[in-house]
Protein backbone atom coordinates (compact mmCIF):
# COMPACT_ATOMS: atom_id res chain seq x y z
CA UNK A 1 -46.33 77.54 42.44
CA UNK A 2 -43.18 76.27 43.88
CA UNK A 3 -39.95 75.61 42.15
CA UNK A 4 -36.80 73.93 42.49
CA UNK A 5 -34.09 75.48 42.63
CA UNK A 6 -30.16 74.82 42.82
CA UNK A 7 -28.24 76.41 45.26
CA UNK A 8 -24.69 77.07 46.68
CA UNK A 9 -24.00 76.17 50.43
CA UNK A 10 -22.16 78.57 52.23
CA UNK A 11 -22.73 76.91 55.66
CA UNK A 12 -24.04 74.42 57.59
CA UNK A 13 -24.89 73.44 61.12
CA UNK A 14 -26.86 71.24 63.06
CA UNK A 15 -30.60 73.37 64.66
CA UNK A 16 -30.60 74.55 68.28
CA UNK A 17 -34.22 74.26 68.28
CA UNK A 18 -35.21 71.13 66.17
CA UNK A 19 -33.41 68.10 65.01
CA UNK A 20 -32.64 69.74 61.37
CA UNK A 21 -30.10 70.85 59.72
CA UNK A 22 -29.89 75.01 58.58
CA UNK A 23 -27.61 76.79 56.26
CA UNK A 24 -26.98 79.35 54.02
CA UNK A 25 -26.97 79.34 50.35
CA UNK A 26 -26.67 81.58 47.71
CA UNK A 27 -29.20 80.77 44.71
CA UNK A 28 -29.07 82.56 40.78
CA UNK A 29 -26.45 84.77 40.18
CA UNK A 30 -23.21 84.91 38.56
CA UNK A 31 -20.40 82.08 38.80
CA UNK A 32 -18.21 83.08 42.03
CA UNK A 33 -20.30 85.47 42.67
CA UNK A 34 -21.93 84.79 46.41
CA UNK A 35 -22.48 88.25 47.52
CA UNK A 36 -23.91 89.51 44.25
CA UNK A 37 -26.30 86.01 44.37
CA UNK A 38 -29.66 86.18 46.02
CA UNK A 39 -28.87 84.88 49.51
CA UNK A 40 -31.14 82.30 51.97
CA UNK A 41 -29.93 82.15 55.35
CA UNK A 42 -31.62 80.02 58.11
CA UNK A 43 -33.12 77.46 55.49
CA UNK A 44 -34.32 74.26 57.03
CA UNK A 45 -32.87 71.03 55.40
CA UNK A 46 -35.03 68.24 56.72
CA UNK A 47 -33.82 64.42 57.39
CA UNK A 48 -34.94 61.36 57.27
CA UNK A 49 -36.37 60.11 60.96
CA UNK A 50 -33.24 58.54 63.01
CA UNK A 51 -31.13 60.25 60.26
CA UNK A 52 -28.75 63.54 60.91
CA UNK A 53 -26.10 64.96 59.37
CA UNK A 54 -23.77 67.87 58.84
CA UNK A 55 -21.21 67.81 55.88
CA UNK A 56 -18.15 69.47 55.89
CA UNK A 57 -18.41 71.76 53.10
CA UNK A 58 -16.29 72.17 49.77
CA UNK A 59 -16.31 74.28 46.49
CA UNK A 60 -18.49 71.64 45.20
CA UNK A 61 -21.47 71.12 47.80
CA UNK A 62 -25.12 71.88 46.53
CA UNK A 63 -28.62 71.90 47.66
CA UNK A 64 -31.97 71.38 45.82
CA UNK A 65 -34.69 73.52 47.36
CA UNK A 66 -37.68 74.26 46.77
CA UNK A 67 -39.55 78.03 47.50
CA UNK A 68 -42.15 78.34 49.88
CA UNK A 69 -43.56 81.84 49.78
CA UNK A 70 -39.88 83.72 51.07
CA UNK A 71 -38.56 80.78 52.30
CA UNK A 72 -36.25 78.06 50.96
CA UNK A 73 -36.46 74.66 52.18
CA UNK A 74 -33.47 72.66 50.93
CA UNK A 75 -34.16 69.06 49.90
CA UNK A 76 -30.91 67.36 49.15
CA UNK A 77 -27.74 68.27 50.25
CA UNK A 78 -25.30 67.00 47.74
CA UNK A 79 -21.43 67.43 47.13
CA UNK A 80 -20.69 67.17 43.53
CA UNK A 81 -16.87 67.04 43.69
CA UNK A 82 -16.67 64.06 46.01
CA UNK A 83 -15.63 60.88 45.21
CA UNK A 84 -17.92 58.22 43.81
CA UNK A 85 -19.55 55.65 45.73
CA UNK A 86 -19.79 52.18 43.88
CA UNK A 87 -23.21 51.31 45.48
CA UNK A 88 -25.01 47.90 44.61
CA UNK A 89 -28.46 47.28 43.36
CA UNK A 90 -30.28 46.77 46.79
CA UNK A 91 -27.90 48.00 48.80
CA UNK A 92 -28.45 50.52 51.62
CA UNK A 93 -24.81 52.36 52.38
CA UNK A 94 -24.13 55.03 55.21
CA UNK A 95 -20.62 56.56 54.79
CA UNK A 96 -18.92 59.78 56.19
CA UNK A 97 -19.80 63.14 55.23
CA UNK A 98 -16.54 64.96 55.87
CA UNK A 99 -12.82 65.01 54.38
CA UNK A 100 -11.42 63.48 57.62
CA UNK A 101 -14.23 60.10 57.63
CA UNK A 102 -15.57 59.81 54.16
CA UNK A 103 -13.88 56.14 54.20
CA UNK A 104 -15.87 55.20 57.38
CA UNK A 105 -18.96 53.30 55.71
CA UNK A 106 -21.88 50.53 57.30
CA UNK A 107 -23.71 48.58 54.30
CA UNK A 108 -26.20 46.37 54.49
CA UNK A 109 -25.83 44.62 51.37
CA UNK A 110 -28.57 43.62 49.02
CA UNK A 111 -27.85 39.88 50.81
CA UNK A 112 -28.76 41.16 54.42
CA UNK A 113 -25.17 40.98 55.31
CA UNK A 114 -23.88 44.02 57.45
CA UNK A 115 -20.41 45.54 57.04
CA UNK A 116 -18.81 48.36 59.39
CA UNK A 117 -15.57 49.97 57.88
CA UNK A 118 -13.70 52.46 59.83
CA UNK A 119 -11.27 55.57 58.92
CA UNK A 120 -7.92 53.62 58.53
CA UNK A 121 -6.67 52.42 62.46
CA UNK A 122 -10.31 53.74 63.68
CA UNK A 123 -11.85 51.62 66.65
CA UNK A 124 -15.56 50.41 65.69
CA UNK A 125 -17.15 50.68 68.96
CA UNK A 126 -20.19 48.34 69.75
CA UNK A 127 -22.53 49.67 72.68
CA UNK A 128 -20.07 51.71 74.12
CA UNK A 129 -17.38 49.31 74.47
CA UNK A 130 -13.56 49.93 75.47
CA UNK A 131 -11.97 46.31 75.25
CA UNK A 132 -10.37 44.63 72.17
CA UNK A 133 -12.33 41.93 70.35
CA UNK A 134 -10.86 38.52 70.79
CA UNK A 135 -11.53 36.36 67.42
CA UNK A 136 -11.55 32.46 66.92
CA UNK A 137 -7.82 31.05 66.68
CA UNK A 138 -6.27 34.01 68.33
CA UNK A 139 -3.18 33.16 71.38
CA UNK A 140 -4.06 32.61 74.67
CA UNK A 141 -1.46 34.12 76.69
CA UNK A 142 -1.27 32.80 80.01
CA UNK A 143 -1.20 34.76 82.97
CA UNK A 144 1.53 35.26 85.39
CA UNK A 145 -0.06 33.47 88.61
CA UNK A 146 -1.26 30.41 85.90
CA UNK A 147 2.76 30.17 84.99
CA UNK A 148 3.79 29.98 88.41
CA UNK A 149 1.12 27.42 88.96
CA UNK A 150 1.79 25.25 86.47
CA UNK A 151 6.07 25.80 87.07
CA UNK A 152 5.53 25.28 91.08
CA UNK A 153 3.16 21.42 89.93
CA UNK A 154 5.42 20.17 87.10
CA UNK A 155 7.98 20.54 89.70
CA UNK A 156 6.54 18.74 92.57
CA UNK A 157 5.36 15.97 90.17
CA UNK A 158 9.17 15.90 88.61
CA UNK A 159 10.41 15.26 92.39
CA UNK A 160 8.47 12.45 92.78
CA UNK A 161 8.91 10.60 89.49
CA UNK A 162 12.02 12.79 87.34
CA UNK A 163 11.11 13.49 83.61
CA UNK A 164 7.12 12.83 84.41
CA UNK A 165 6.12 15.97 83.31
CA UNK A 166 7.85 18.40 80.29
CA UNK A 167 8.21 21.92 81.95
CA UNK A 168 6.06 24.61 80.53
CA UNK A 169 7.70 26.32 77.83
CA UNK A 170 6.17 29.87 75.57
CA UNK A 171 3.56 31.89 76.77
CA UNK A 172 0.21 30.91 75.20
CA UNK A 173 -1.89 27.68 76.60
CA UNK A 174 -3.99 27.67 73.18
CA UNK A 175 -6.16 29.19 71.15
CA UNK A 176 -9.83 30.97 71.25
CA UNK A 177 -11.91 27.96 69.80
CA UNK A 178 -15.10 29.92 69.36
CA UNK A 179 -16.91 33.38 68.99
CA UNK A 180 -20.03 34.99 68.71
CA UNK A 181 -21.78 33.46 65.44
CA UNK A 182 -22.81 36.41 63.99
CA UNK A 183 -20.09 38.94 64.22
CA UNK A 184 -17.11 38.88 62.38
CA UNK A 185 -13.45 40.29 62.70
């Protein structure tokens, strides 16, 4: 019969051969005690399809497995001593697995809506992407050549009939008036 059973991780890292996660973990045996604890090294933990993951471990990180003859397959991965998510009936939330990212977090809210929060002054980068995102109402700064342009017309115009035409004066020529409908910044 096989049984559940909760374990300490002691590592972690992404398969070589298969897209799975393996660790170590040290199952019954005295508090603090790893080496004294029976020991599982190589266990499989399975993911969802599409779905991978490595956390960076802590004190605090568990796994449920379950035996299968002398082998422990681990079910959930879990780290008790992180902070709580607040997550919302019918919501479906992704966030970071590690110390450095565990603020970065997509949710697709029980409304359909998606939002994509990055690690503090973290780029979110849409299909490889390396330009900024211009959004509705932001300056339009005008370029060199355009200045000169416009400076080198209002000119010629104020030659033939003085005061016809206010010189340029800032460096914007308005404002983005619309975006993509669907994506927000």
């Amino acid at each position: 019969m096989d049984t559940l059973e909760f374990c300490k991780v002691l590592s972690l890292a992404a398969s070589t051969t298969s897209r799975a996660v393996t660790g170590s973990v040290a199952d019954a045996g005295a508090e603090g005690d790893d080496n004294g604890a029976e020991r599982f090294d190589d266990c499989e933990a399975p993911m969802p399809a599409g779905l991978m993951a490595v956390p960076a471990l802590t004190a605090t990180t568990e796994a449920v497995g379950v035996r299968r003859g002398d082998e422990l397959v681990l079910l959930c991965i879990i780290d008790k001593g992180a902070t709580a998510q607040t997550v919302e009936s019918g919501e479906t939330r992704l966030y970071g697995v590690g110390a450095s990212n565990a603020t970065a977090v997509i949710r697709i809210r029980a409304t359909g809506k998606i939002e994509i929060t990055a690690k503090s002054a973290q780029d979110i980068v849409l299909n490889g992407g390396t330009l900024s995102v211009a959004r509705e109402t932001d300056p339009v700064t005008i370029s060199a050549a355009l200045a000169t342009w416009i400076t080198n017309v209002t000119t010629a115009i104020n030659t033939l009939s003085p005061g016809a035409v206010t010189p340029l004066s800032g460096t914007t020529i308005g404002s983005i008036l619309s975006g993509a409908s669907t994506v927000k910044a």
